[in-house]
C-alpha atoms as a PDB file:
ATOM      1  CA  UNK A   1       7.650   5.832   6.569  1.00  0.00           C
ATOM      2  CA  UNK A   2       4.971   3.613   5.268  1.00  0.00           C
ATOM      3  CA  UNK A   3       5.011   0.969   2.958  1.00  0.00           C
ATOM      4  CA  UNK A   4       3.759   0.657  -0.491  1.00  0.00           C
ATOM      5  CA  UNK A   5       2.191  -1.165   0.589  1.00  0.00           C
ATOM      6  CA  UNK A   6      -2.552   1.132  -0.726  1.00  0.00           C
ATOM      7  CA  UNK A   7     -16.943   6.408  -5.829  1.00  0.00           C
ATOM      8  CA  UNK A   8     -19.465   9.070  -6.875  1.00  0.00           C
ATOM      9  CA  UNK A   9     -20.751   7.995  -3.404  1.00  0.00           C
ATOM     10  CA  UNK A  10     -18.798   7.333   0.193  1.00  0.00           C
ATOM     11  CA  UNK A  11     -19.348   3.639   0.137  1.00  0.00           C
ATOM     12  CA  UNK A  12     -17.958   0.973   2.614  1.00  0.00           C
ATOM     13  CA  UNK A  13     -16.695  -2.122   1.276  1.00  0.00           C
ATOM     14  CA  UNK A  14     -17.775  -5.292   3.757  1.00  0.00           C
ATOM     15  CA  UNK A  15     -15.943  -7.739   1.601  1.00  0.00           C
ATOM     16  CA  UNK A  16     -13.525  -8.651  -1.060  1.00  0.00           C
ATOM     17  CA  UNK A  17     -15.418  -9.698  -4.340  1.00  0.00           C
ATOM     18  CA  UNK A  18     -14.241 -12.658  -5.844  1.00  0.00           C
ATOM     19  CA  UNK A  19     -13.957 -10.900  -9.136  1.00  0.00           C
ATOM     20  CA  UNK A  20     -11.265  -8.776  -7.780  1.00  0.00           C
ATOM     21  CA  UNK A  21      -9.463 -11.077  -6.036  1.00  0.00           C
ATOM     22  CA  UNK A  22      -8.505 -13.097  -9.207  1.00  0.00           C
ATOM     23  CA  UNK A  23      -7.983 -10.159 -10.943  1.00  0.00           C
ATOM     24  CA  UNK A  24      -4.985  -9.846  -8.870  1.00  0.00           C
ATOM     25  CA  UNK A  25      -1.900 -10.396 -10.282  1.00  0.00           C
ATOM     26  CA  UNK A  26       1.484 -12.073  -8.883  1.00  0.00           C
ATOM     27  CA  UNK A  27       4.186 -10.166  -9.904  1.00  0.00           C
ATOM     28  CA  UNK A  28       7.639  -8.511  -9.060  1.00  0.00           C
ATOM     29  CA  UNK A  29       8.215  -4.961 -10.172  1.00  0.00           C
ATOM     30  CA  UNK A  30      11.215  -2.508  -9.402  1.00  0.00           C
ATOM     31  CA  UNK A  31      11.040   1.020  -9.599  1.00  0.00           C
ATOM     32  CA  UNK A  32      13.389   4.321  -9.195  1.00  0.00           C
ATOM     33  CA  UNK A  33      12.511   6.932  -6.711  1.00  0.00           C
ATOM     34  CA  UNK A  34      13.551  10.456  -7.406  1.00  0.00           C
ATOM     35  CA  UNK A  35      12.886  13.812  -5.132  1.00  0.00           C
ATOM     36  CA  UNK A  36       9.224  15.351  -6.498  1.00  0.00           C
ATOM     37  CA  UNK A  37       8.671  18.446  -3.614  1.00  0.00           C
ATOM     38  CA  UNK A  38      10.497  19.455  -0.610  1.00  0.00           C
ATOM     39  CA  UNK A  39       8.690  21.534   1.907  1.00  0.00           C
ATOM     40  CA  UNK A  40      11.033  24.564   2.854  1.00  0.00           C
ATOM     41  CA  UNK A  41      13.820  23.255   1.130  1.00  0.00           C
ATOM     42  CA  UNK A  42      13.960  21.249   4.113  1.00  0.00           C
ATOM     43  CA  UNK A  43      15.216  18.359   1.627  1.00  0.00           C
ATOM     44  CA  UNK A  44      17.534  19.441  -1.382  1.00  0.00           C
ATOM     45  CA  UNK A  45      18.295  16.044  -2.689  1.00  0.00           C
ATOM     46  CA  UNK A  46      16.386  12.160  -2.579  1.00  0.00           C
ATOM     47  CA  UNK A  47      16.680   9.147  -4.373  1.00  0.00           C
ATOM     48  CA  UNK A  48      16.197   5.695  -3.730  1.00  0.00           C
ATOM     49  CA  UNK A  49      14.727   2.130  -5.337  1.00  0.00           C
ATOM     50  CA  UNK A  50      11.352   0.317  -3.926  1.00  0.00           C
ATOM     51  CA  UNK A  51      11.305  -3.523  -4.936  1.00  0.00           C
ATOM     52  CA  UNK A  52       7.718  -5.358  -4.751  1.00  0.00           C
ATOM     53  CA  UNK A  53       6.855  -8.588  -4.731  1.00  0.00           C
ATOM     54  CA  UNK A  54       2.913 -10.064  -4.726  1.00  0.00           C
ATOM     55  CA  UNK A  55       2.944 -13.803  -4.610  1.00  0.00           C
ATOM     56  CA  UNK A  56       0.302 -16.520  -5.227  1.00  0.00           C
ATOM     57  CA  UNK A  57       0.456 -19.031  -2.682  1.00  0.00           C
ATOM     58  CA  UNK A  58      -2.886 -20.515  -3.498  1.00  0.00           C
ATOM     59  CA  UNK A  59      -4.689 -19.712  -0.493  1.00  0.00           C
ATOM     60  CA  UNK A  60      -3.058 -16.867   0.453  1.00  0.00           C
ATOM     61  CA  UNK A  61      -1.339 -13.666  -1.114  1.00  0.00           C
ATOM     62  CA  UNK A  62       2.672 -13.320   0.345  1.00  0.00           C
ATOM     63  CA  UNK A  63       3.695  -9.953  -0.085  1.00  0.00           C
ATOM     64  CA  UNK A  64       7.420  -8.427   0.407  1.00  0.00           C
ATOM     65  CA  UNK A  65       8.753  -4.937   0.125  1.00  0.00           C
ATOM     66  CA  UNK A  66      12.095  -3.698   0.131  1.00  0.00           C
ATOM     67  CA  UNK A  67      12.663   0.518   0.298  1.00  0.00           C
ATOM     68  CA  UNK A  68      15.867   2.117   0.149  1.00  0.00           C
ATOM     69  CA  UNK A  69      15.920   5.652   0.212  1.00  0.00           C
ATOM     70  CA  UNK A  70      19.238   8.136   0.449  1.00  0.00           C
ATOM     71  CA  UNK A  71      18.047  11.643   1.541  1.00  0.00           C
ATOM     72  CA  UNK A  72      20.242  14.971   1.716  1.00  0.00           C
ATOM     73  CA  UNK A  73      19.198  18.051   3.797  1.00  0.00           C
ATOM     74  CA  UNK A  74      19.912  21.505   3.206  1.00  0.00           C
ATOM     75  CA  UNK A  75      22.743  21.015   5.372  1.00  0.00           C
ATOM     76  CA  UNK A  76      24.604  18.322   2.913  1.00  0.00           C
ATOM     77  CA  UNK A  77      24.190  16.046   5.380  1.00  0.00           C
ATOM     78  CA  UNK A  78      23.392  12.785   3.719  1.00  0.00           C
ATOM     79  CA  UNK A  79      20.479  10.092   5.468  1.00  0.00           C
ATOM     80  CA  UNK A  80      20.660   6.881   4.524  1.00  0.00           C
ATOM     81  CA  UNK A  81      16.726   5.135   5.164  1.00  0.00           C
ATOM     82  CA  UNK A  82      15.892   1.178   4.615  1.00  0.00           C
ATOM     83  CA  UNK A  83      12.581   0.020   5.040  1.00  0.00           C
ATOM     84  CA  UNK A  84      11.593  -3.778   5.037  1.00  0.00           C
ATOM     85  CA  UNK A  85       7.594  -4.982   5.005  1.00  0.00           C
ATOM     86  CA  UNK A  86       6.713  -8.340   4.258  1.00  0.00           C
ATOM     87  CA  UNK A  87       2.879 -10.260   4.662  1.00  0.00           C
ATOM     88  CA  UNK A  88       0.995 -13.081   4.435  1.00  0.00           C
ATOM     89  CA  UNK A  89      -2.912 -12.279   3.936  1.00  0.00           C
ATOM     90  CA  UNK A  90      -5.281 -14.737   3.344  1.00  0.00           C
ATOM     91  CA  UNK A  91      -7.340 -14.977   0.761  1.00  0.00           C
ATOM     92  CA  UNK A  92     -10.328 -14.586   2.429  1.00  0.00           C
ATOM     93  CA  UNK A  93      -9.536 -11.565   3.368  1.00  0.00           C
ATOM     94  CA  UNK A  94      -9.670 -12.390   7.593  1.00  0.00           C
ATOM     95  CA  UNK A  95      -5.704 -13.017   8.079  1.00  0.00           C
ATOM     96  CA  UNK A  96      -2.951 -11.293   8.111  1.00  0.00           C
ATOM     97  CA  UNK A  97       1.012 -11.811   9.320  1.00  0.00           C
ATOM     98  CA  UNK A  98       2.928  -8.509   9.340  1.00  0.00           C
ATOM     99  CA  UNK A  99       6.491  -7.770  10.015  1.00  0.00           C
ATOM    100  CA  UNK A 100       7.861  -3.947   9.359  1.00  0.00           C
ATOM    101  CA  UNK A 101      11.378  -3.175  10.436  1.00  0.00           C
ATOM    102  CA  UNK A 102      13.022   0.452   9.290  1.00  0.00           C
ATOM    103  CA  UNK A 103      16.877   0.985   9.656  1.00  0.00           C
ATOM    104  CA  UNK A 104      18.067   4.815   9.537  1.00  0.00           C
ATOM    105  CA  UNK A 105      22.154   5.014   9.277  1.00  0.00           C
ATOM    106  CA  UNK A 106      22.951   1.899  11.364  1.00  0.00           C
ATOM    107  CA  UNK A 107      20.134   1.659  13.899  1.00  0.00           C
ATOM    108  CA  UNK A 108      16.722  -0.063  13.732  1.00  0.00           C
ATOM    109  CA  UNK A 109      14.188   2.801  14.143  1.00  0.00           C
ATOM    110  CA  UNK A 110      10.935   0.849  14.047  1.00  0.00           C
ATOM    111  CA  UNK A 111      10.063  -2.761  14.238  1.00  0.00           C
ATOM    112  CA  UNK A 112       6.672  -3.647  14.292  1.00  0.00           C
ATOM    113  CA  UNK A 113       5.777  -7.666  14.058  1.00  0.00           C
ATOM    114  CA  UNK A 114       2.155  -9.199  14.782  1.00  0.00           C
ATOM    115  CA  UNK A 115      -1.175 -10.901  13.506  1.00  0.00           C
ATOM    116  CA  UNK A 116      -4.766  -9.802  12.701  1.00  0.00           C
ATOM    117  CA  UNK A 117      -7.722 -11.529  12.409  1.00  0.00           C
ATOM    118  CA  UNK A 118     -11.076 -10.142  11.440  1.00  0.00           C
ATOM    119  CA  UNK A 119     -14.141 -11.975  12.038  1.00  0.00           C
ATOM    120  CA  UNK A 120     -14.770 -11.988   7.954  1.00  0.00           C
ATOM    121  CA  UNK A 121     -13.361  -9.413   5.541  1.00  0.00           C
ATOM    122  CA  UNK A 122     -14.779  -6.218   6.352  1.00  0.00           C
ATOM    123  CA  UNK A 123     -15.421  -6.826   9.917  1.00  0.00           C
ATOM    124  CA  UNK A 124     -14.381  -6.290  12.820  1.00  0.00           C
ATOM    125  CA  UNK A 125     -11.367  -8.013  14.496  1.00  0.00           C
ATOM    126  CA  UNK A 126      -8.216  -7.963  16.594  1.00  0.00           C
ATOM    127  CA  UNK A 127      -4.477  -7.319  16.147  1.00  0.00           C
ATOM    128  CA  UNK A 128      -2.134  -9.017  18.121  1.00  0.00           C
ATOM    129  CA  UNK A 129       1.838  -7.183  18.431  1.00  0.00           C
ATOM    130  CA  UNK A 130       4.730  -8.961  19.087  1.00  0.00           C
ATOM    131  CA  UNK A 131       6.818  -6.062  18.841  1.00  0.00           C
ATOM    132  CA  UNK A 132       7.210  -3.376  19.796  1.00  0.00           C
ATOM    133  CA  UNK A 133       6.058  -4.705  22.687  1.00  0.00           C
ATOM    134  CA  UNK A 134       2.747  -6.893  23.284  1.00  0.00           C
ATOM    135  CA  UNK A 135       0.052  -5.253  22.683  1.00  0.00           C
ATOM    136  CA  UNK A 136      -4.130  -6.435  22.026  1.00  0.00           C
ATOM    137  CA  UNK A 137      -5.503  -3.855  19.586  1.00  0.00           C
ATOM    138  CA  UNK A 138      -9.101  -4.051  18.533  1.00  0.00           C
ATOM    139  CA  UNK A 139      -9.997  -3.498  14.838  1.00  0.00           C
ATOM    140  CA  UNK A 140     -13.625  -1.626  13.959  1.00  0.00           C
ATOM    141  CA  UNK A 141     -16.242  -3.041  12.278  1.00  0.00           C
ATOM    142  CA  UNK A 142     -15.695  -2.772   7.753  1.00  0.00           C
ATOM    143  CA  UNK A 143     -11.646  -3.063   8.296  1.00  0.00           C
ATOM    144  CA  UNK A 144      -9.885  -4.148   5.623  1.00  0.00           C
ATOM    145  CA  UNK A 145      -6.371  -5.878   5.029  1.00  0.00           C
ATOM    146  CA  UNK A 146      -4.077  -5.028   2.206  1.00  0.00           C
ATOM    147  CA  UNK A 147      -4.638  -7.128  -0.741  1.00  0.00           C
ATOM    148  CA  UNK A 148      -8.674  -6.851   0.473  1.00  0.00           C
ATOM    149  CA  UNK A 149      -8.153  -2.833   0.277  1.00  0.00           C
ATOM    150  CA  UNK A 150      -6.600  -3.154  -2.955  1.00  0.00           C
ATOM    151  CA  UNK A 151      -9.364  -5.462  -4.625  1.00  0.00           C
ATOM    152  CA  UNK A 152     -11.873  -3.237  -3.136  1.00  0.00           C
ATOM    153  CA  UNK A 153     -10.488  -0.598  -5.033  1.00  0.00           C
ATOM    154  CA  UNK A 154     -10.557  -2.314  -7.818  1.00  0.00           C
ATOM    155  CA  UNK A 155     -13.948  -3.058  -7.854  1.00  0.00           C
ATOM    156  CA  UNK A 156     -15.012   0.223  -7.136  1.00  0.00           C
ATOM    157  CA  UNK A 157     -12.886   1.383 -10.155  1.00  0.00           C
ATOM    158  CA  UNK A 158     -14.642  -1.016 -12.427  1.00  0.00           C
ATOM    159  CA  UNK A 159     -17.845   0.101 -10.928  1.00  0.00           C
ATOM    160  CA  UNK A 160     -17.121   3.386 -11.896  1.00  0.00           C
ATOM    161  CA  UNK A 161     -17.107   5.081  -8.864  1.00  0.00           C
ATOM    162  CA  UNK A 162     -15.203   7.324  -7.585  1.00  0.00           C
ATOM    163  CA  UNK A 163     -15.152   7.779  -3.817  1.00  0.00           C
ATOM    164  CA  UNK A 164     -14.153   4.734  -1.100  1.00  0.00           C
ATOM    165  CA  UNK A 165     -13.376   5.356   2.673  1.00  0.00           C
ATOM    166  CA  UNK A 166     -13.054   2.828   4.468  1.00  0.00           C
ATOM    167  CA  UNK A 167     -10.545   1.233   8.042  1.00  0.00           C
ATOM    168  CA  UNK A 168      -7.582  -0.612   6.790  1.00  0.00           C
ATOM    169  CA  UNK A 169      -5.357  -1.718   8.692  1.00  0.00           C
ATOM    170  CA  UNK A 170      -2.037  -3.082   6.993  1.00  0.00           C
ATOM    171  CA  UNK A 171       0.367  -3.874   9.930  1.00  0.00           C
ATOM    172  CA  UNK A 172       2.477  -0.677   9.661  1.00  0.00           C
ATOM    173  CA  UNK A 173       1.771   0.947  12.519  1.00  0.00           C
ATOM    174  CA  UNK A 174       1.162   0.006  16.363  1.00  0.00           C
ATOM    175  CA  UNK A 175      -1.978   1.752  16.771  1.00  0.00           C
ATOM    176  CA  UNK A 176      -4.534  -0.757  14.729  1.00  0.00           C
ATOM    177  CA  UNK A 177      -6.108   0.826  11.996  1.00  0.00           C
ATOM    178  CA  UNK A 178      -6.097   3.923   9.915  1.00  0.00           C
ATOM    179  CA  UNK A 179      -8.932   5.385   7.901  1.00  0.00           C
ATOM    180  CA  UNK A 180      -8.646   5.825   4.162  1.00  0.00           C
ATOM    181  CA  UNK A 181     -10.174   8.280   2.103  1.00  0.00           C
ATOM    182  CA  UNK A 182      -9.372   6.757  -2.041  1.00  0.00           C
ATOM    183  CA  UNK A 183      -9.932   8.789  -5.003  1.00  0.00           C
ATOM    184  CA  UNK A 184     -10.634   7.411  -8.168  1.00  0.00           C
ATOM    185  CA  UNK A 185      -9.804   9.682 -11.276  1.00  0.00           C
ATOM    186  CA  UNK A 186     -10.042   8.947 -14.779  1.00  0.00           C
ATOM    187  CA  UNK A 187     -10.384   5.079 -15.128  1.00  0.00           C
ATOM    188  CA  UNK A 188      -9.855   4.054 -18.888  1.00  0.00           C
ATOM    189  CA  UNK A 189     -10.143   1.571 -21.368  1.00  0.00           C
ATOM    190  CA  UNK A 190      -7.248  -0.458 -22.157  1.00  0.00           C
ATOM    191  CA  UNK A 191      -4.438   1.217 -24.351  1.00  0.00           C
ATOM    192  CA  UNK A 192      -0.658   0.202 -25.032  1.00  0.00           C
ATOM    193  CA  UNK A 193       1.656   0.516 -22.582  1.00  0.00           C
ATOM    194  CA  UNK A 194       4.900   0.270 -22.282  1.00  0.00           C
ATOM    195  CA  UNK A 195       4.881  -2.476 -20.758  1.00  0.00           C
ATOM    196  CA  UNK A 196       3.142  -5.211 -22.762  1.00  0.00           C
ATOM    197  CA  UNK A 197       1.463  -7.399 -19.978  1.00  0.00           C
ATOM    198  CA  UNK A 198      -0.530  -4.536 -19.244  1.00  0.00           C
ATOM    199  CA  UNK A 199      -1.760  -2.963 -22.442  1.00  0.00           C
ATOM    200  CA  UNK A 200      -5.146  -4.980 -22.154  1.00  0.00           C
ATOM    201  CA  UNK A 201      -6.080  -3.643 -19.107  1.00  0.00           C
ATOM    202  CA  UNK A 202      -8.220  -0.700 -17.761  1.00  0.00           C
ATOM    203  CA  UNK A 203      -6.438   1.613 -15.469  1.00  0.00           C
ATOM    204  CA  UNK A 204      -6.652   4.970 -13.840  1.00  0.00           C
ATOM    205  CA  UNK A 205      -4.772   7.318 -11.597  1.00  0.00           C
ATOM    206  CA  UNK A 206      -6.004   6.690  -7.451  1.00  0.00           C
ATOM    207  CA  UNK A 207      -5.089   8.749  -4.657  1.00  0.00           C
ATOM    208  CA  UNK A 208      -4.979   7.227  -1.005  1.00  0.00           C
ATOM    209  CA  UNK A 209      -4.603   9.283   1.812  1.00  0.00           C
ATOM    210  CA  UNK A 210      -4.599   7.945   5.602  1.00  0.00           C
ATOM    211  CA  UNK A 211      -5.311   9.122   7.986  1.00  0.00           C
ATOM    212  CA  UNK A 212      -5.365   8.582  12.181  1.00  0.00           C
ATOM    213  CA  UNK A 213      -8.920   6.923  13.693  1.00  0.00           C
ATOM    214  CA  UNK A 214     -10.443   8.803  16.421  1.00  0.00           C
ATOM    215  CA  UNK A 215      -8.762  12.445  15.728  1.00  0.00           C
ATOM    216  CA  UNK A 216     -10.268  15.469  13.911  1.00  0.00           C
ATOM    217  CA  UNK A 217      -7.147  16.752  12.457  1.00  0.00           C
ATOM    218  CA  UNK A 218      -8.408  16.594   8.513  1.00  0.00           C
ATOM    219  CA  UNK A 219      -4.493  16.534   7.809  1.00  0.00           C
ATOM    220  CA  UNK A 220      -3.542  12.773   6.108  1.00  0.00           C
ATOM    221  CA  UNK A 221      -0.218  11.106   7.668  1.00  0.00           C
ATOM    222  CA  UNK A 222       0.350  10.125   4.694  1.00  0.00           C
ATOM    223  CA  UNK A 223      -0.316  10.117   1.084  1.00  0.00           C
ATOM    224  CA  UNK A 224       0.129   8.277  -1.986  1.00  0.00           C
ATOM    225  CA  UNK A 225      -0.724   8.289  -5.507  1.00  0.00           C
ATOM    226  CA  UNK A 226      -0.517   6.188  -8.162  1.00  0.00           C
ATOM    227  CA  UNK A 227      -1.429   4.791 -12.039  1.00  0.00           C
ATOM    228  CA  UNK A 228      -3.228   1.391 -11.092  1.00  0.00           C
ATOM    229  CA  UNK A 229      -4.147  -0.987 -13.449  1.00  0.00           C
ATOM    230  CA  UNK A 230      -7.168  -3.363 -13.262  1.00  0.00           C
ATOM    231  CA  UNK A 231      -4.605  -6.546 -12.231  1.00  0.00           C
ATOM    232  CA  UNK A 232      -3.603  -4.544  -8.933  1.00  0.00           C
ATOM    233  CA  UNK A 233      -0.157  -3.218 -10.800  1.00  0.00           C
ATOM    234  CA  UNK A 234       1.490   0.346 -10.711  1.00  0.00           C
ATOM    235  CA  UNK A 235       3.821   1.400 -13.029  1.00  0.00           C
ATOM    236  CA  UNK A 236       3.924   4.936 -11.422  1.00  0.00           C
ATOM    237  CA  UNK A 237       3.776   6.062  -7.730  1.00  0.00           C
ATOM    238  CA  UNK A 238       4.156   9.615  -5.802  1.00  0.00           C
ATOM    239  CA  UNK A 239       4.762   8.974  -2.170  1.00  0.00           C
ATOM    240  CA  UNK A 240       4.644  11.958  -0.398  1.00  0.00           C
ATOM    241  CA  UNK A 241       6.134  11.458   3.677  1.00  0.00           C
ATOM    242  CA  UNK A 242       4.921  14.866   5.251  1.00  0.00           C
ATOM    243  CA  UNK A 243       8.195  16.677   4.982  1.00  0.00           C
ATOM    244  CA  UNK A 244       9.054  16.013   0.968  1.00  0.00           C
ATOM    245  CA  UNK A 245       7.714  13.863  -1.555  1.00  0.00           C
ATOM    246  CA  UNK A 246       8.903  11.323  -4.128  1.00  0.00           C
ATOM    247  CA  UNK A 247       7.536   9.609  -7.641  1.00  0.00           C
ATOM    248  CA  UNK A 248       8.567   6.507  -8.655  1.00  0.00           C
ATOM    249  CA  UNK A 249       8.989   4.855 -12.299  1.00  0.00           C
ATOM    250  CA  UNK A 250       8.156   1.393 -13.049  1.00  0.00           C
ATOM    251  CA  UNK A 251      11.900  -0.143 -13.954  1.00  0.00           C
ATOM    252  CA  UNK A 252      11.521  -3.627 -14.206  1.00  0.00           C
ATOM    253  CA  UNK A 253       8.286  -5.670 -14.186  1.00  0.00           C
ATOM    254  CA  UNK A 254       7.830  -8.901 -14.091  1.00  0.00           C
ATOM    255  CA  UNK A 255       4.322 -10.856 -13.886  1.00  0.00           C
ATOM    256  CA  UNK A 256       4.939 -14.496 -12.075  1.00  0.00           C
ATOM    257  CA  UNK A 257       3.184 -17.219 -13.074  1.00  0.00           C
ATOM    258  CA  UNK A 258      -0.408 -18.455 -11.583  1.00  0.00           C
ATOM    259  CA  UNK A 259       0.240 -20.956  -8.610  1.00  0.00           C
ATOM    260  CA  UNK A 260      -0.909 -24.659  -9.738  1.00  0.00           C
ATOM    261  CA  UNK A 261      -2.807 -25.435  -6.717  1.00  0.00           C
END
């Protein structure tokens, strides 16, 4: 399970704009899962809460994720799934810290703890694993890391394209990075909201799909969707995890002030 972590040409972004990277916005948001499709009926019943926290640590972006998702299978036999990411990216876009850990019923399923550094955002790099076990990964050339993939997509929104592939590699999975393929559909001028704070802002529905390096399988391991405004905020998601997929509803939001550095 991955975290939330997340174009009328193919274009590849070779760094974060600083334009993008203020745009960014500290914040905390909540939101409620419910089941959205279940492939063979394979999963008759899902719910679950993602919590999300972006904060401004001046020169660097802390990030923290808590998933918690409760699962029934056309058995009735209930799955109870916790998924913890947490990061510390710099804001230059050439450091990250990642730790993932995922508990299913009472046993730790995954754990996955390291460091990457690239040699400037959008370059090439290296990854570094802890856990699992130690590992040296090498990142390709145009990788980005998560807050750098987000403000890339960003820009390309405001650009008013609609197309960006691109490596990013987000600490989620032992194997370095994935490819992306992001659609961009839509993108708008502001108009209220429900939530105040982001009424003044463009936004527009984007699709990411990932998707394993080095294979030709044109199937994505995973997909996500989501209303993104121009600040690097979603108030609604559809996750889909292979086997069934889930939306989510932004239930609380919160933006957190700018860091006095």
């Amino acid at each position: 399970m991955r975290p939330l972590a997340a174009l009328p040409l193919m274009i590849a972004i070779s760094a974060m704009s600083p334009a993008a990277a203020a745009a960014l916005a500290a914040h905390h948001a909540v939101y409620r899962l419910t089941l959205d499709t279940s492939k063979e009926e394979g999963v008759i019943d899902a719910t679950g809460t993602m919590t999300y926290d972006v904060v401004d640590s001046c020169t660097a972006w802390t990030t923290s994720q808590h998933l918690v998702i409760d699962v029934t299978n056309k058995d009735g036999q209930n799955v109870h799934m916790v998924s913890d990411y947490a990061t510390l990216e710099t804001k230059d876009g050439t450091h990250l810290d990642f730790h993932t850990k995922q508990i299913t019923g009472q046993s730790v399923t995954e754990q996955i703890d390291g460091t990457a550094v690239l040699e400037h955002a959008g370059g090439r790099g290296t990854a570094d694993f802890t856990s699992p076990q130690k590992t040296h990964v090498l990142l390709p050339d145009g990788t980005l890391l998560p807050m750098a993939h987000t403000a890339a997509i960003l820009d390309a929104a405001a650009a008013g394209r609609r197309f960006l592939s691109v490596p990013l590699f987000d600490g989620t999975g032992a194997d370095g990075a994935q490819d992306t393929f992001v659609t961009i559909e839509n993108w708008k001028a502001p108009a209220p909201q429900s939530w105040p704070a982001l009424s003044a802002l463009p936004f527009g529905r984007v699709h990411i799909a990932f998707f394993a390096r080095d294979t030709d399988d044109q199937t994505p391991d995973y997909e996500i969707g989501m209303r993104y405004y121009a600040n690097g905020v979603a108030d609604a998601l559809t996750m889909n995890f292979g086997d069934f997929s889930m939306t989510g509803k932004l239930d609380r939001f919160d933006l957190k002030p700018p860091a006095h550095c």
